[in-house]
C-alpha atoms as a PDB file:
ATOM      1  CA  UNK A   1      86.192  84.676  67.661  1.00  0.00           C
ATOM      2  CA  UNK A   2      84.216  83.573  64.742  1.00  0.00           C
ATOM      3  CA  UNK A   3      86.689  80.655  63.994  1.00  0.00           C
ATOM      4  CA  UNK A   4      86.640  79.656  67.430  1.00  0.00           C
ATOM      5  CA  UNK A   5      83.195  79.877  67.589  1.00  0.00           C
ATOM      6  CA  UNK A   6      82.514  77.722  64.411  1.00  0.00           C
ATOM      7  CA  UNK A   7      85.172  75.126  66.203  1.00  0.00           C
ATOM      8  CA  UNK A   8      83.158  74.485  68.988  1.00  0.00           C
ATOM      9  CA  UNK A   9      79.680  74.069  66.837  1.00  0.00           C
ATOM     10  CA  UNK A  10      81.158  71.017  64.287  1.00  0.00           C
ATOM     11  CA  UNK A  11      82.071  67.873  64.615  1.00  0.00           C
ATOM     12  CA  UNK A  12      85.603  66.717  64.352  1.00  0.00           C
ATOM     13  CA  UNK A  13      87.355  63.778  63.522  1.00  0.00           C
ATOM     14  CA  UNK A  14      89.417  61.990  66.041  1.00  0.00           C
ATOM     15  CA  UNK A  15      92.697  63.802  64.894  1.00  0.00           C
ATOM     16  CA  UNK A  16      91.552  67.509  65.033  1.00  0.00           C
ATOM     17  CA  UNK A  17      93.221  69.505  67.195  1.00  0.00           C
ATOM     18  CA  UNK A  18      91.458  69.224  70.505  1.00  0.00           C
ATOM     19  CA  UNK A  19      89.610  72.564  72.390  1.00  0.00           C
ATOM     20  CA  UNK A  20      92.128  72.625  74.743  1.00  0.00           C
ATOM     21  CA  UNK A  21      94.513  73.298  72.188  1.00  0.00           C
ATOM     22  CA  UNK A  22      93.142  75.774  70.312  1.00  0.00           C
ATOM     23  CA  UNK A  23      91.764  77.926  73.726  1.00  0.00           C
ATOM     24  CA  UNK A  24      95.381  77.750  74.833  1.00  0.00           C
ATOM     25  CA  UNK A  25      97.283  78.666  71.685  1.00  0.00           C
ATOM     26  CA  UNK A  26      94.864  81.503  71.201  1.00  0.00           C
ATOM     27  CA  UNK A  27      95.097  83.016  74.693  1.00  0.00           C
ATOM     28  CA  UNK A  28      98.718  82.729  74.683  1.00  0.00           C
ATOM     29  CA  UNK A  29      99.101  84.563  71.446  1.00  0.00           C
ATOM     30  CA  UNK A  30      96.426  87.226  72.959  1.00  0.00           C
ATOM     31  CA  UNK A  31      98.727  87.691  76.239  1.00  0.00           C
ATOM     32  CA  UNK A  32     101.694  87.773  74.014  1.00  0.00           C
ATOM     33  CA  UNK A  33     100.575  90.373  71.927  1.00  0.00           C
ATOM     34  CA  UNK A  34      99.526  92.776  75.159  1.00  0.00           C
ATOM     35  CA  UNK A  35     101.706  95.483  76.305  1.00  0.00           C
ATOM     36  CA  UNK A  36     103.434  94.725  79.518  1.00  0.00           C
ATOM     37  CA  UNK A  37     101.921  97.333  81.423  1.00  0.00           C
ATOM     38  CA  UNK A  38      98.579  95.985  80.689  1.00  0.00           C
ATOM     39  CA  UNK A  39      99.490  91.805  80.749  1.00  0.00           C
ATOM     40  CA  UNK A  40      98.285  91.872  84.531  1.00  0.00           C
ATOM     41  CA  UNK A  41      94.990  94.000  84.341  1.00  0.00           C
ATOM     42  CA  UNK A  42      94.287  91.731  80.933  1.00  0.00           C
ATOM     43  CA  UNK A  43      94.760  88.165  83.206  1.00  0.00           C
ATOM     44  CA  UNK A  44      92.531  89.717  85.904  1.00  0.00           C
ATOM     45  CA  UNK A  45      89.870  90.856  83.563  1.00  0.00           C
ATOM     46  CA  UNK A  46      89.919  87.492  81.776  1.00  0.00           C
ATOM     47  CA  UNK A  47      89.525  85.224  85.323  1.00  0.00           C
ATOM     48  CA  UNK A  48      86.601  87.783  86.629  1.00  0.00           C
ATOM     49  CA  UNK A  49      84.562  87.584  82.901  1.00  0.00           C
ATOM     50  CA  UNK A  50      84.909  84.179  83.562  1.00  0.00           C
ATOM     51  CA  UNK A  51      83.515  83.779  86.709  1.00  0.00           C
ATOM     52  CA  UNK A  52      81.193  86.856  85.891  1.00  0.00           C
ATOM     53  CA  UNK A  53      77.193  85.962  85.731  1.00  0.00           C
ATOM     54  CA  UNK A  54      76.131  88.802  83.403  1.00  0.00           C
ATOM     55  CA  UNK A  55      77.229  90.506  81.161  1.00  0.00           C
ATOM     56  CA  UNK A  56      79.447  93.379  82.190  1.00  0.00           C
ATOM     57  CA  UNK A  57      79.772  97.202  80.900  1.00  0.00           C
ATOM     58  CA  UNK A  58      82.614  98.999  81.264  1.00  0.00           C
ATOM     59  CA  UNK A  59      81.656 101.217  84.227  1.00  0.00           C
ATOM     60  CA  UNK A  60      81.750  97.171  86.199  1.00  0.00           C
ATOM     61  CA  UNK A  61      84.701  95.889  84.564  1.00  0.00           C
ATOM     62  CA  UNK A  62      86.621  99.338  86.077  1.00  0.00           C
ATOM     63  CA  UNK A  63      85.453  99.481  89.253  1.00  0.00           C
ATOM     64  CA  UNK A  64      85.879  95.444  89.496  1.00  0.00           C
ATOM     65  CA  UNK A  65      90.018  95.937  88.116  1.00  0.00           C
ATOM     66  CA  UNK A  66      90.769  99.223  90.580  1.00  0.00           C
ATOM     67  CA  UNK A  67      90.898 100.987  87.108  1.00  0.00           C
ATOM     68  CA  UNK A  68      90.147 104.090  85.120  1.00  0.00           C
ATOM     69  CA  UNK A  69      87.779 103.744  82.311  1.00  0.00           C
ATOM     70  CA  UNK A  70      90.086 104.124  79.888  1.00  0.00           C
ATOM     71  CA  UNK A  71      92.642 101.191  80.750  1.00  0.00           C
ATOM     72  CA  UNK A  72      89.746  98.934  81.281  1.00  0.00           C
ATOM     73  CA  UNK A  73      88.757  99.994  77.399  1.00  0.00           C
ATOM     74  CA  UNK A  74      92.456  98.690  76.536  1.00  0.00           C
ATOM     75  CA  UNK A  75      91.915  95.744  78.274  1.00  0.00           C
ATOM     76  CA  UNK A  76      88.812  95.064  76.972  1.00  0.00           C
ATOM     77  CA  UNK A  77      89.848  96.041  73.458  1.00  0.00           C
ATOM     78  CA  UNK A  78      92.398  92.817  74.026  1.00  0.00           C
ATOM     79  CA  UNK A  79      90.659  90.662  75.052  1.00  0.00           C
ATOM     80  CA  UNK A  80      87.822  92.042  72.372  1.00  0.00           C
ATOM     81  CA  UNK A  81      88.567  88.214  70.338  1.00  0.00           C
ATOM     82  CA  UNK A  82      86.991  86.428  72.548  1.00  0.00           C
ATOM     83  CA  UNK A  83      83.893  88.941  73.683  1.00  0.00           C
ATOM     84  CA  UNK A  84      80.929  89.280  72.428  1.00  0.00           C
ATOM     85  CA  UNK A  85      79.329  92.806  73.044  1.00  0.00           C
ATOM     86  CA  UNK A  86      75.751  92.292  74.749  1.00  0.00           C
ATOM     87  CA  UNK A  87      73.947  95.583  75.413  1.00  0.00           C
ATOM     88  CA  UNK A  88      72.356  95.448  78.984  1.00  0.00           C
ATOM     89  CA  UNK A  89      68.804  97.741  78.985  1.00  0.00           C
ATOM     90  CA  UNK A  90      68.196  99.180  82.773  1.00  0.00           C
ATOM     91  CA  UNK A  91      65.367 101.570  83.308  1.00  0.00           C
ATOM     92  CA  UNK A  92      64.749 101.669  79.584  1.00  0.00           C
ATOM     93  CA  UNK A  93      67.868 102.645  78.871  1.00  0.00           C
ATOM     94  CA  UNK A  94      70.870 100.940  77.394  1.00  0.00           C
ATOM     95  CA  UNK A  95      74.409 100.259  78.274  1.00  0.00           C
ATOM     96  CA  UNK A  96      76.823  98.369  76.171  1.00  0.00           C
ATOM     97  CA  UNK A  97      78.073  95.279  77.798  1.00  0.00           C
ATOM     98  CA  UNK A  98      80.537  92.177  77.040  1.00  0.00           C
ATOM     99  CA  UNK A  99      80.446  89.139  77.681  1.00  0.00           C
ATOM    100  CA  UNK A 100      82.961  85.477  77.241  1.00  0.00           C
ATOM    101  CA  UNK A 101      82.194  84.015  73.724  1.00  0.00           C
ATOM    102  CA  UNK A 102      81.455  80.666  75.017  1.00  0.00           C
ATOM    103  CA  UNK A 103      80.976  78.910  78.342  1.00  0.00           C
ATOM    104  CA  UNK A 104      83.769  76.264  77.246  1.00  0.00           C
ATOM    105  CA  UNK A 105      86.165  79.681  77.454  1.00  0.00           C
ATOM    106  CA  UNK A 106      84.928  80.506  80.285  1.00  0.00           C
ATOM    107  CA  UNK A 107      85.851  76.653  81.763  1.00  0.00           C
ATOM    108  CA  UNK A 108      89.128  77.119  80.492  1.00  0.00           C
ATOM    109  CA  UNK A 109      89.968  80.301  81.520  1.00  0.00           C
ATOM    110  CA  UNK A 110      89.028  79.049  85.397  1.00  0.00           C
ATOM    111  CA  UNK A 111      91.232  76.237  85.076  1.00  0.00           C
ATOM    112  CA  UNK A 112      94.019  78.273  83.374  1.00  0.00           C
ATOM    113  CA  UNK A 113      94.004  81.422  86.067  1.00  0.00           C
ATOM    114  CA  UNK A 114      94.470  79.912  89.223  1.00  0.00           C
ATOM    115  CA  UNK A 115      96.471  82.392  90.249  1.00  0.00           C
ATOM    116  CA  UNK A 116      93.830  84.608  89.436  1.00  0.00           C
ATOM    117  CA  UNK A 117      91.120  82.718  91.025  1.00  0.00           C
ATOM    118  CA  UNK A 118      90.396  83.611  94.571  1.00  0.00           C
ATOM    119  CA  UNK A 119      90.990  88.019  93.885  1.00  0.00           C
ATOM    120  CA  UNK A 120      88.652  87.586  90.843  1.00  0.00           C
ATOM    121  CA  UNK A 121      85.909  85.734  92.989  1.00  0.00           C
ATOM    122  CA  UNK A 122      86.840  88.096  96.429  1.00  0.00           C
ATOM    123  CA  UNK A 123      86.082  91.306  94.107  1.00  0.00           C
ATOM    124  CA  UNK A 124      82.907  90.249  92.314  1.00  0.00           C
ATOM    125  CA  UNK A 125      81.528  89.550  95.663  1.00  0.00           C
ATOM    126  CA  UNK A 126      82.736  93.090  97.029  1.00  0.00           C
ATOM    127  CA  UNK A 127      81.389  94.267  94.052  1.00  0.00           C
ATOM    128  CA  UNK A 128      78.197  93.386  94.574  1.00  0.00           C
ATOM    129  CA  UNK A 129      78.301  93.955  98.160  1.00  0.00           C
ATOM    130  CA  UNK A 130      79.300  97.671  97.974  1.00  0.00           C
ATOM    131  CA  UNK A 131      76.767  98.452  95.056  1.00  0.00           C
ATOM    132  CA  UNK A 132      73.357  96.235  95.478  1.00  0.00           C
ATOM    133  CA  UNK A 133      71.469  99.197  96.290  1.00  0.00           C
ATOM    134  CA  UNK A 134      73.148 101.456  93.547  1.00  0.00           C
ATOM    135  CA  UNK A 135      70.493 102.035  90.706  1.00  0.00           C
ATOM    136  CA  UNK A 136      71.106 100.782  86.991  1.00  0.00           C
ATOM    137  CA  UNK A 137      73.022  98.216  85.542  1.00  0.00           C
ATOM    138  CA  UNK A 138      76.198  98.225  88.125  1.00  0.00           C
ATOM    139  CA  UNK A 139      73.083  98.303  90.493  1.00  0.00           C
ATOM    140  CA  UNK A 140      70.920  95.644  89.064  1.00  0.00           C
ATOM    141  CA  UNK A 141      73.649  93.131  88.844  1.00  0.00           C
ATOM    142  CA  UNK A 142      74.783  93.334  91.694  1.00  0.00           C
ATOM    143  CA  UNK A 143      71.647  92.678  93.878  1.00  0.00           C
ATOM    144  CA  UNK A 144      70.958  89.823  91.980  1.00  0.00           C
ATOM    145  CA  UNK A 145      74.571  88.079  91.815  1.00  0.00           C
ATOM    146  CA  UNK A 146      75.614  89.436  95.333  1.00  0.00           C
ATOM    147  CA  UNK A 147      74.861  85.953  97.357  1.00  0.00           C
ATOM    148  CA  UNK A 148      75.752  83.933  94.808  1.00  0.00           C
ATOM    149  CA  UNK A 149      79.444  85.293  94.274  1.00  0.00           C
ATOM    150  CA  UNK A 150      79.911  85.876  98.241  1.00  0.00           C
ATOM    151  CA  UNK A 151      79.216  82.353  98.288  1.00  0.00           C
ATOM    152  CA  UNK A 152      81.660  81.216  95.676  1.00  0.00           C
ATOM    153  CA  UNK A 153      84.756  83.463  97.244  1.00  0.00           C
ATOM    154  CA  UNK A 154      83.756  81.288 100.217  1.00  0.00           C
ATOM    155  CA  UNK A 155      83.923  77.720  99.240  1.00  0.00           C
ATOM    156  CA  UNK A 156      87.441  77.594  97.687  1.00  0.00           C
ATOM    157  CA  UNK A 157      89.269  74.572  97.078  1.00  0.00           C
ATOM    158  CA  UNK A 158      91.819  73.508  99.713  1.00  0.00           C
ATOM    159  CA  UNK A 159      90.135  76.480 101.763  1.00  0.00           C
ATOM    160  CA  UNK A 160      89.006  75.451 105.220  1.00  0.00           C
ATOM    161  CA  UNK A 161      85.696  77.349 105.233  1.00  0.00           C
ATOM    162  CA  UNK A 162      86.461  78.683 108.743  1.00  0.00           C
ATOM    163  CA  UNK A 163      88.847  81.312 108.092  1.00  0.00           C
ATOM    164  CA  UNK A 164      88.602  85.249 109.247  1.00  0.00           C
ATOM    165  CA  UNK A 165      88.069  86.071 105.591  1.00  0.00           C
ATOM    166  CA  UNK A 166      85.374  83.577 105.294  1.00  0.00           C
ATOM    167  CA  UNK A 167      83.441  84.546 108.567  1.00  0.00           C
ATOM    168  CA  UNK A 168      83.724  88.038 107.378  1.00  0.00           C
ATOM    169  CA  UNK A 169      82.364  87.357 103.730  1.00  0.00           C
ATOM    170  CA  UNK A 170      79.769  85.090 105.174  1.00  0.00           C
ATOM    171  CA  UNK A 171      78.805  87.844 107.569  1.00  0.00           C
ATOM    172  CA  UNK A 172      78.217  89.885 104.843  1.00  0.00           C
ATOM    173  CA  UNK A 173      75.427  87.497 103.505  1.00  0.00           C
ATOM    174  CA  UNK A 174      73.849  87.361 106.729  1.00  0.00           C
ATOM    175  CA  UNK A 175      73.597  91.083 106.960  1.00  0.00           C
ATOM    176  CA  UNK A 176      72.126  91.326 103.010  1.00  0.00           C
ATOM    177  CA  UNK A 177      69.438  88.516 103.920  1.00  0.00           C
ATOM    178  CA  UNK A 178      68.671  90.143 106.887  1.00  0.00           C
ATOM    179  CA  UNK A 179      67.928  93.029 105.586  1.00  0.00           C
ATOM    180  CA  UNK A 180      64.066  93.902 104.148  1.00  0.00           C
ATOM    181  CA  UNK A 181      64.875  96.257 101.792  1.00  0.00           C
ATOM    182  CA  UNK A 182      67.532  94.080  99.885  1.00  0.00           C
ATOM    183  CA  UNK A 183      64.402  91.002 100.066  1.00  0.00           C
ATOM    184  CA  UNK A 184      61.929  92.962  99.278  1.00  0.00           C
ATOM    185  CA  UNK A 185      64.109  94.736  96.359  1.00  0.00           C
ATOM    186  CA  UNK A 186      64.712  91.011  94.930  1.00  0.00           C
ATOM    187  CA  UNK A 187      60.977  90.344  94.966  1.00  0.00           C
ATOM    188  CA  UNK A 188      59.592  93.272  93.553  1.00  0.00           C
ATOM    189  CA  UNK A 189      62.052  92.515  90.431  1.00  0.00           C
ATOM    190  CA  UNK A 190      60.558  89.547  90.238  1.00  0.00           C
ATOM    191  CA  UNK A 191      63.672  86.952  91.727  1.00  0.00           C
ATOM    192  CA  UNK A 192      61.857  85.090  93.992  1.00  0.00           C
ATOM    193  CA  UNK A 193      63.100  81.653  92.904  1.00  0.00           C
ATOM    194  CA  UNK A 194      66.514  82.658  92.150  1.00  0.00           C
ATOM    195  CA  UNK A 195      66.487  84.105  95.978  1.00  0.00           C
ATOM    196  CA  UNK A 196      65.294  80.972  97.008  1.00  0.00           C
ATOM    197  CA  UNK A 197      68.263  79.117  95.102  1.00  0.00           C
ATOM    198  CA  UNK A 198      70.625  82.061  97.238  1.00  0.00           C
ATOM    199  CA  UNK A 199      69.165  80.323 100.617  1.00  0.00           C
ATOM    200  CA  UNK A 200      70.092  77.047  99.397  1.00  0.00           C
ATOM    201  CA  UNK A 201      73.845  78.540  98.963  1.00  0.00           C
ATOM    202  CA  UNK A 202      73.857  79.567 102.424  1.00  0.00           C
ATOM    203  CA  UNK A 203      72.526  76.575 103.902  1.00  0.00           C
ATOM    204  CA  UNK A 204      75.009  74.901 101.842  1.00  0.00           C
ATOM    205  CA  UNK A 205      78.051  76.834 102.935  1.00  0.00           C
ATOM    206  CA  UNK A 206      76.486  77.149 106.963  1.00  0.00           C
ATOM    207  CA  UNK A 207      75.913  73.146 107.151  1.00  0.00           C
ATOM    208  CA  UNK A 208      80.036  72.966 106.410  1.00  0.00           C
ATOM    209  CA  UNK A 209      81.153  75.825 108.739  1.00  0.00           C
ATOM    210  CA  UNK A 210      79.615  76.464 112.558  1.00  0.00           C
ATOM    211  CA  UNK A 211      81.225  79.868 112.654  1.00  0.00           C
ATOM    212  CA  UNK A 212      79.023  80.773 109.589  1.00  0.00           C
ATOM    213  CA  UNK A 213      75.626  79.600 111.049  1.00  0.00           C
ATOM    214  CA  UNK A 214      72.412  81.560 112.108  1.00  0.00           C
ATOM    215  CA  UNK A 215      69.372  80.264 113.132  1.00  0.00           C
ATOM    216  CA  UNK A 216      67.788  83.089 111.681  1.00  0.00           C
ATOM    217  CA  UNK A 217      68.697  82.343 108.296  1.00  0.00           C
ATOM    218  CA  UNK A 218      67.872  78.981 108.707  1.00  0.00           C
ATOM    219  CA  UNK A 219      64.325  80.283 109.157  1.00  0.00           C
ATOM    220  CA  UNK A 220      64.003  81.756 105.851  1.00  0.00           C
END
């Protein structure tokens, strides 16, 4: 990580090796050096850190994976090159957490797991969905995350927005912003402008899709 880390910070002459280059050689020999058993729980960990907004403990990263604690350890232990361990304090208490190394990872790793792509984005939003009103840190990030990655499983590319799946997700938004406690939750920990930003997502996705649109939430 370190090496990788002191990559991205220098400047380079016009023959270095390029990023792309030496995210992909070091992911590969990461993946190669996996058991199989774990290869497919290690490429959906990697495409949901990516497209995670927090950092995540390891309670999350199990529940997100459909895994016990302790294969989610051995999935995090390898992928632990390219984490950075970020303690997350809830109720003044707190919880280890891990996060990507570097946004330019991150980048990569979206491009590089499509295949990945739309179950990592469809279970961080049913994450967040399931567990907004869950206290601590599984709680805490997912109340404050929960329109913004219902959003993102919604606008996929080469995805007609009107789709069952989408309706459904979208409905799911409706019924969050529609309800007090979740608002008023969001408020009290003082998100008021990043719930305002959440709005703007749904205005967003309901000005491209007439299934998805409610003149309620257009009021807000």
């Amino acid at each position: 990580r370190e090496a990788l880390s002191q990559f991205l910070d220098v400047r380079h002459s016009d023959n270095a090796i390029s990023t792309e280059e030496v995210f992909e050689r070091s992911w590969q020999a990461c993946v190669e050096r996996v058991p199989a058993e774990l290869r497919t729980h290690v490429r959906r960990a990697a495409s949901v850190l990516a497209r995670a907004r927090a950092p995540m403990t390891d309670v999350m990263g199990g529940d997100l994976l459909g895994i016990d604690l302790s294969t989610w350890v051995a999935v995090r232990d390898a992928l632990r090159e390219f984490l950075i361990a970020v303690p997350v304090v809830s109720e003044d208490e707190e919880y280890p957490a891990h996060r990507l190394f570097h946004e330019a990872f991150a980048e990569f790793l979206r491009e590089h797991l499509k295949a990945e792509a739309e179950g990592a984005q469809d279970r961080l939003a049913e994450f967040c969905y399931v567990h907004w009103d869950q206290g601590g840190p599984v709680g805490e990030y997912a109340i404050r995350h929960a329109v913004a990655h219902a959003c993102e499983s919604i606008h996929r590319p080469q995805s007609p927005v009107d789709t069952a799946a989408n309706v459904q997700r979208f409905n799911e938004i409706r019924s969050l912003l529609l309800t007090p406690r979740f608002l008023e939750t969001r408020v009290e920990a003082g998100q008021v402008f990043e719930l305002a930003a959440d709005l703007d997502r749904v205005r967003h996705v309901a000005f491209e899709s007439p299934a998805c649109c409610d003149r309620r939430l257009m009021l807000l």
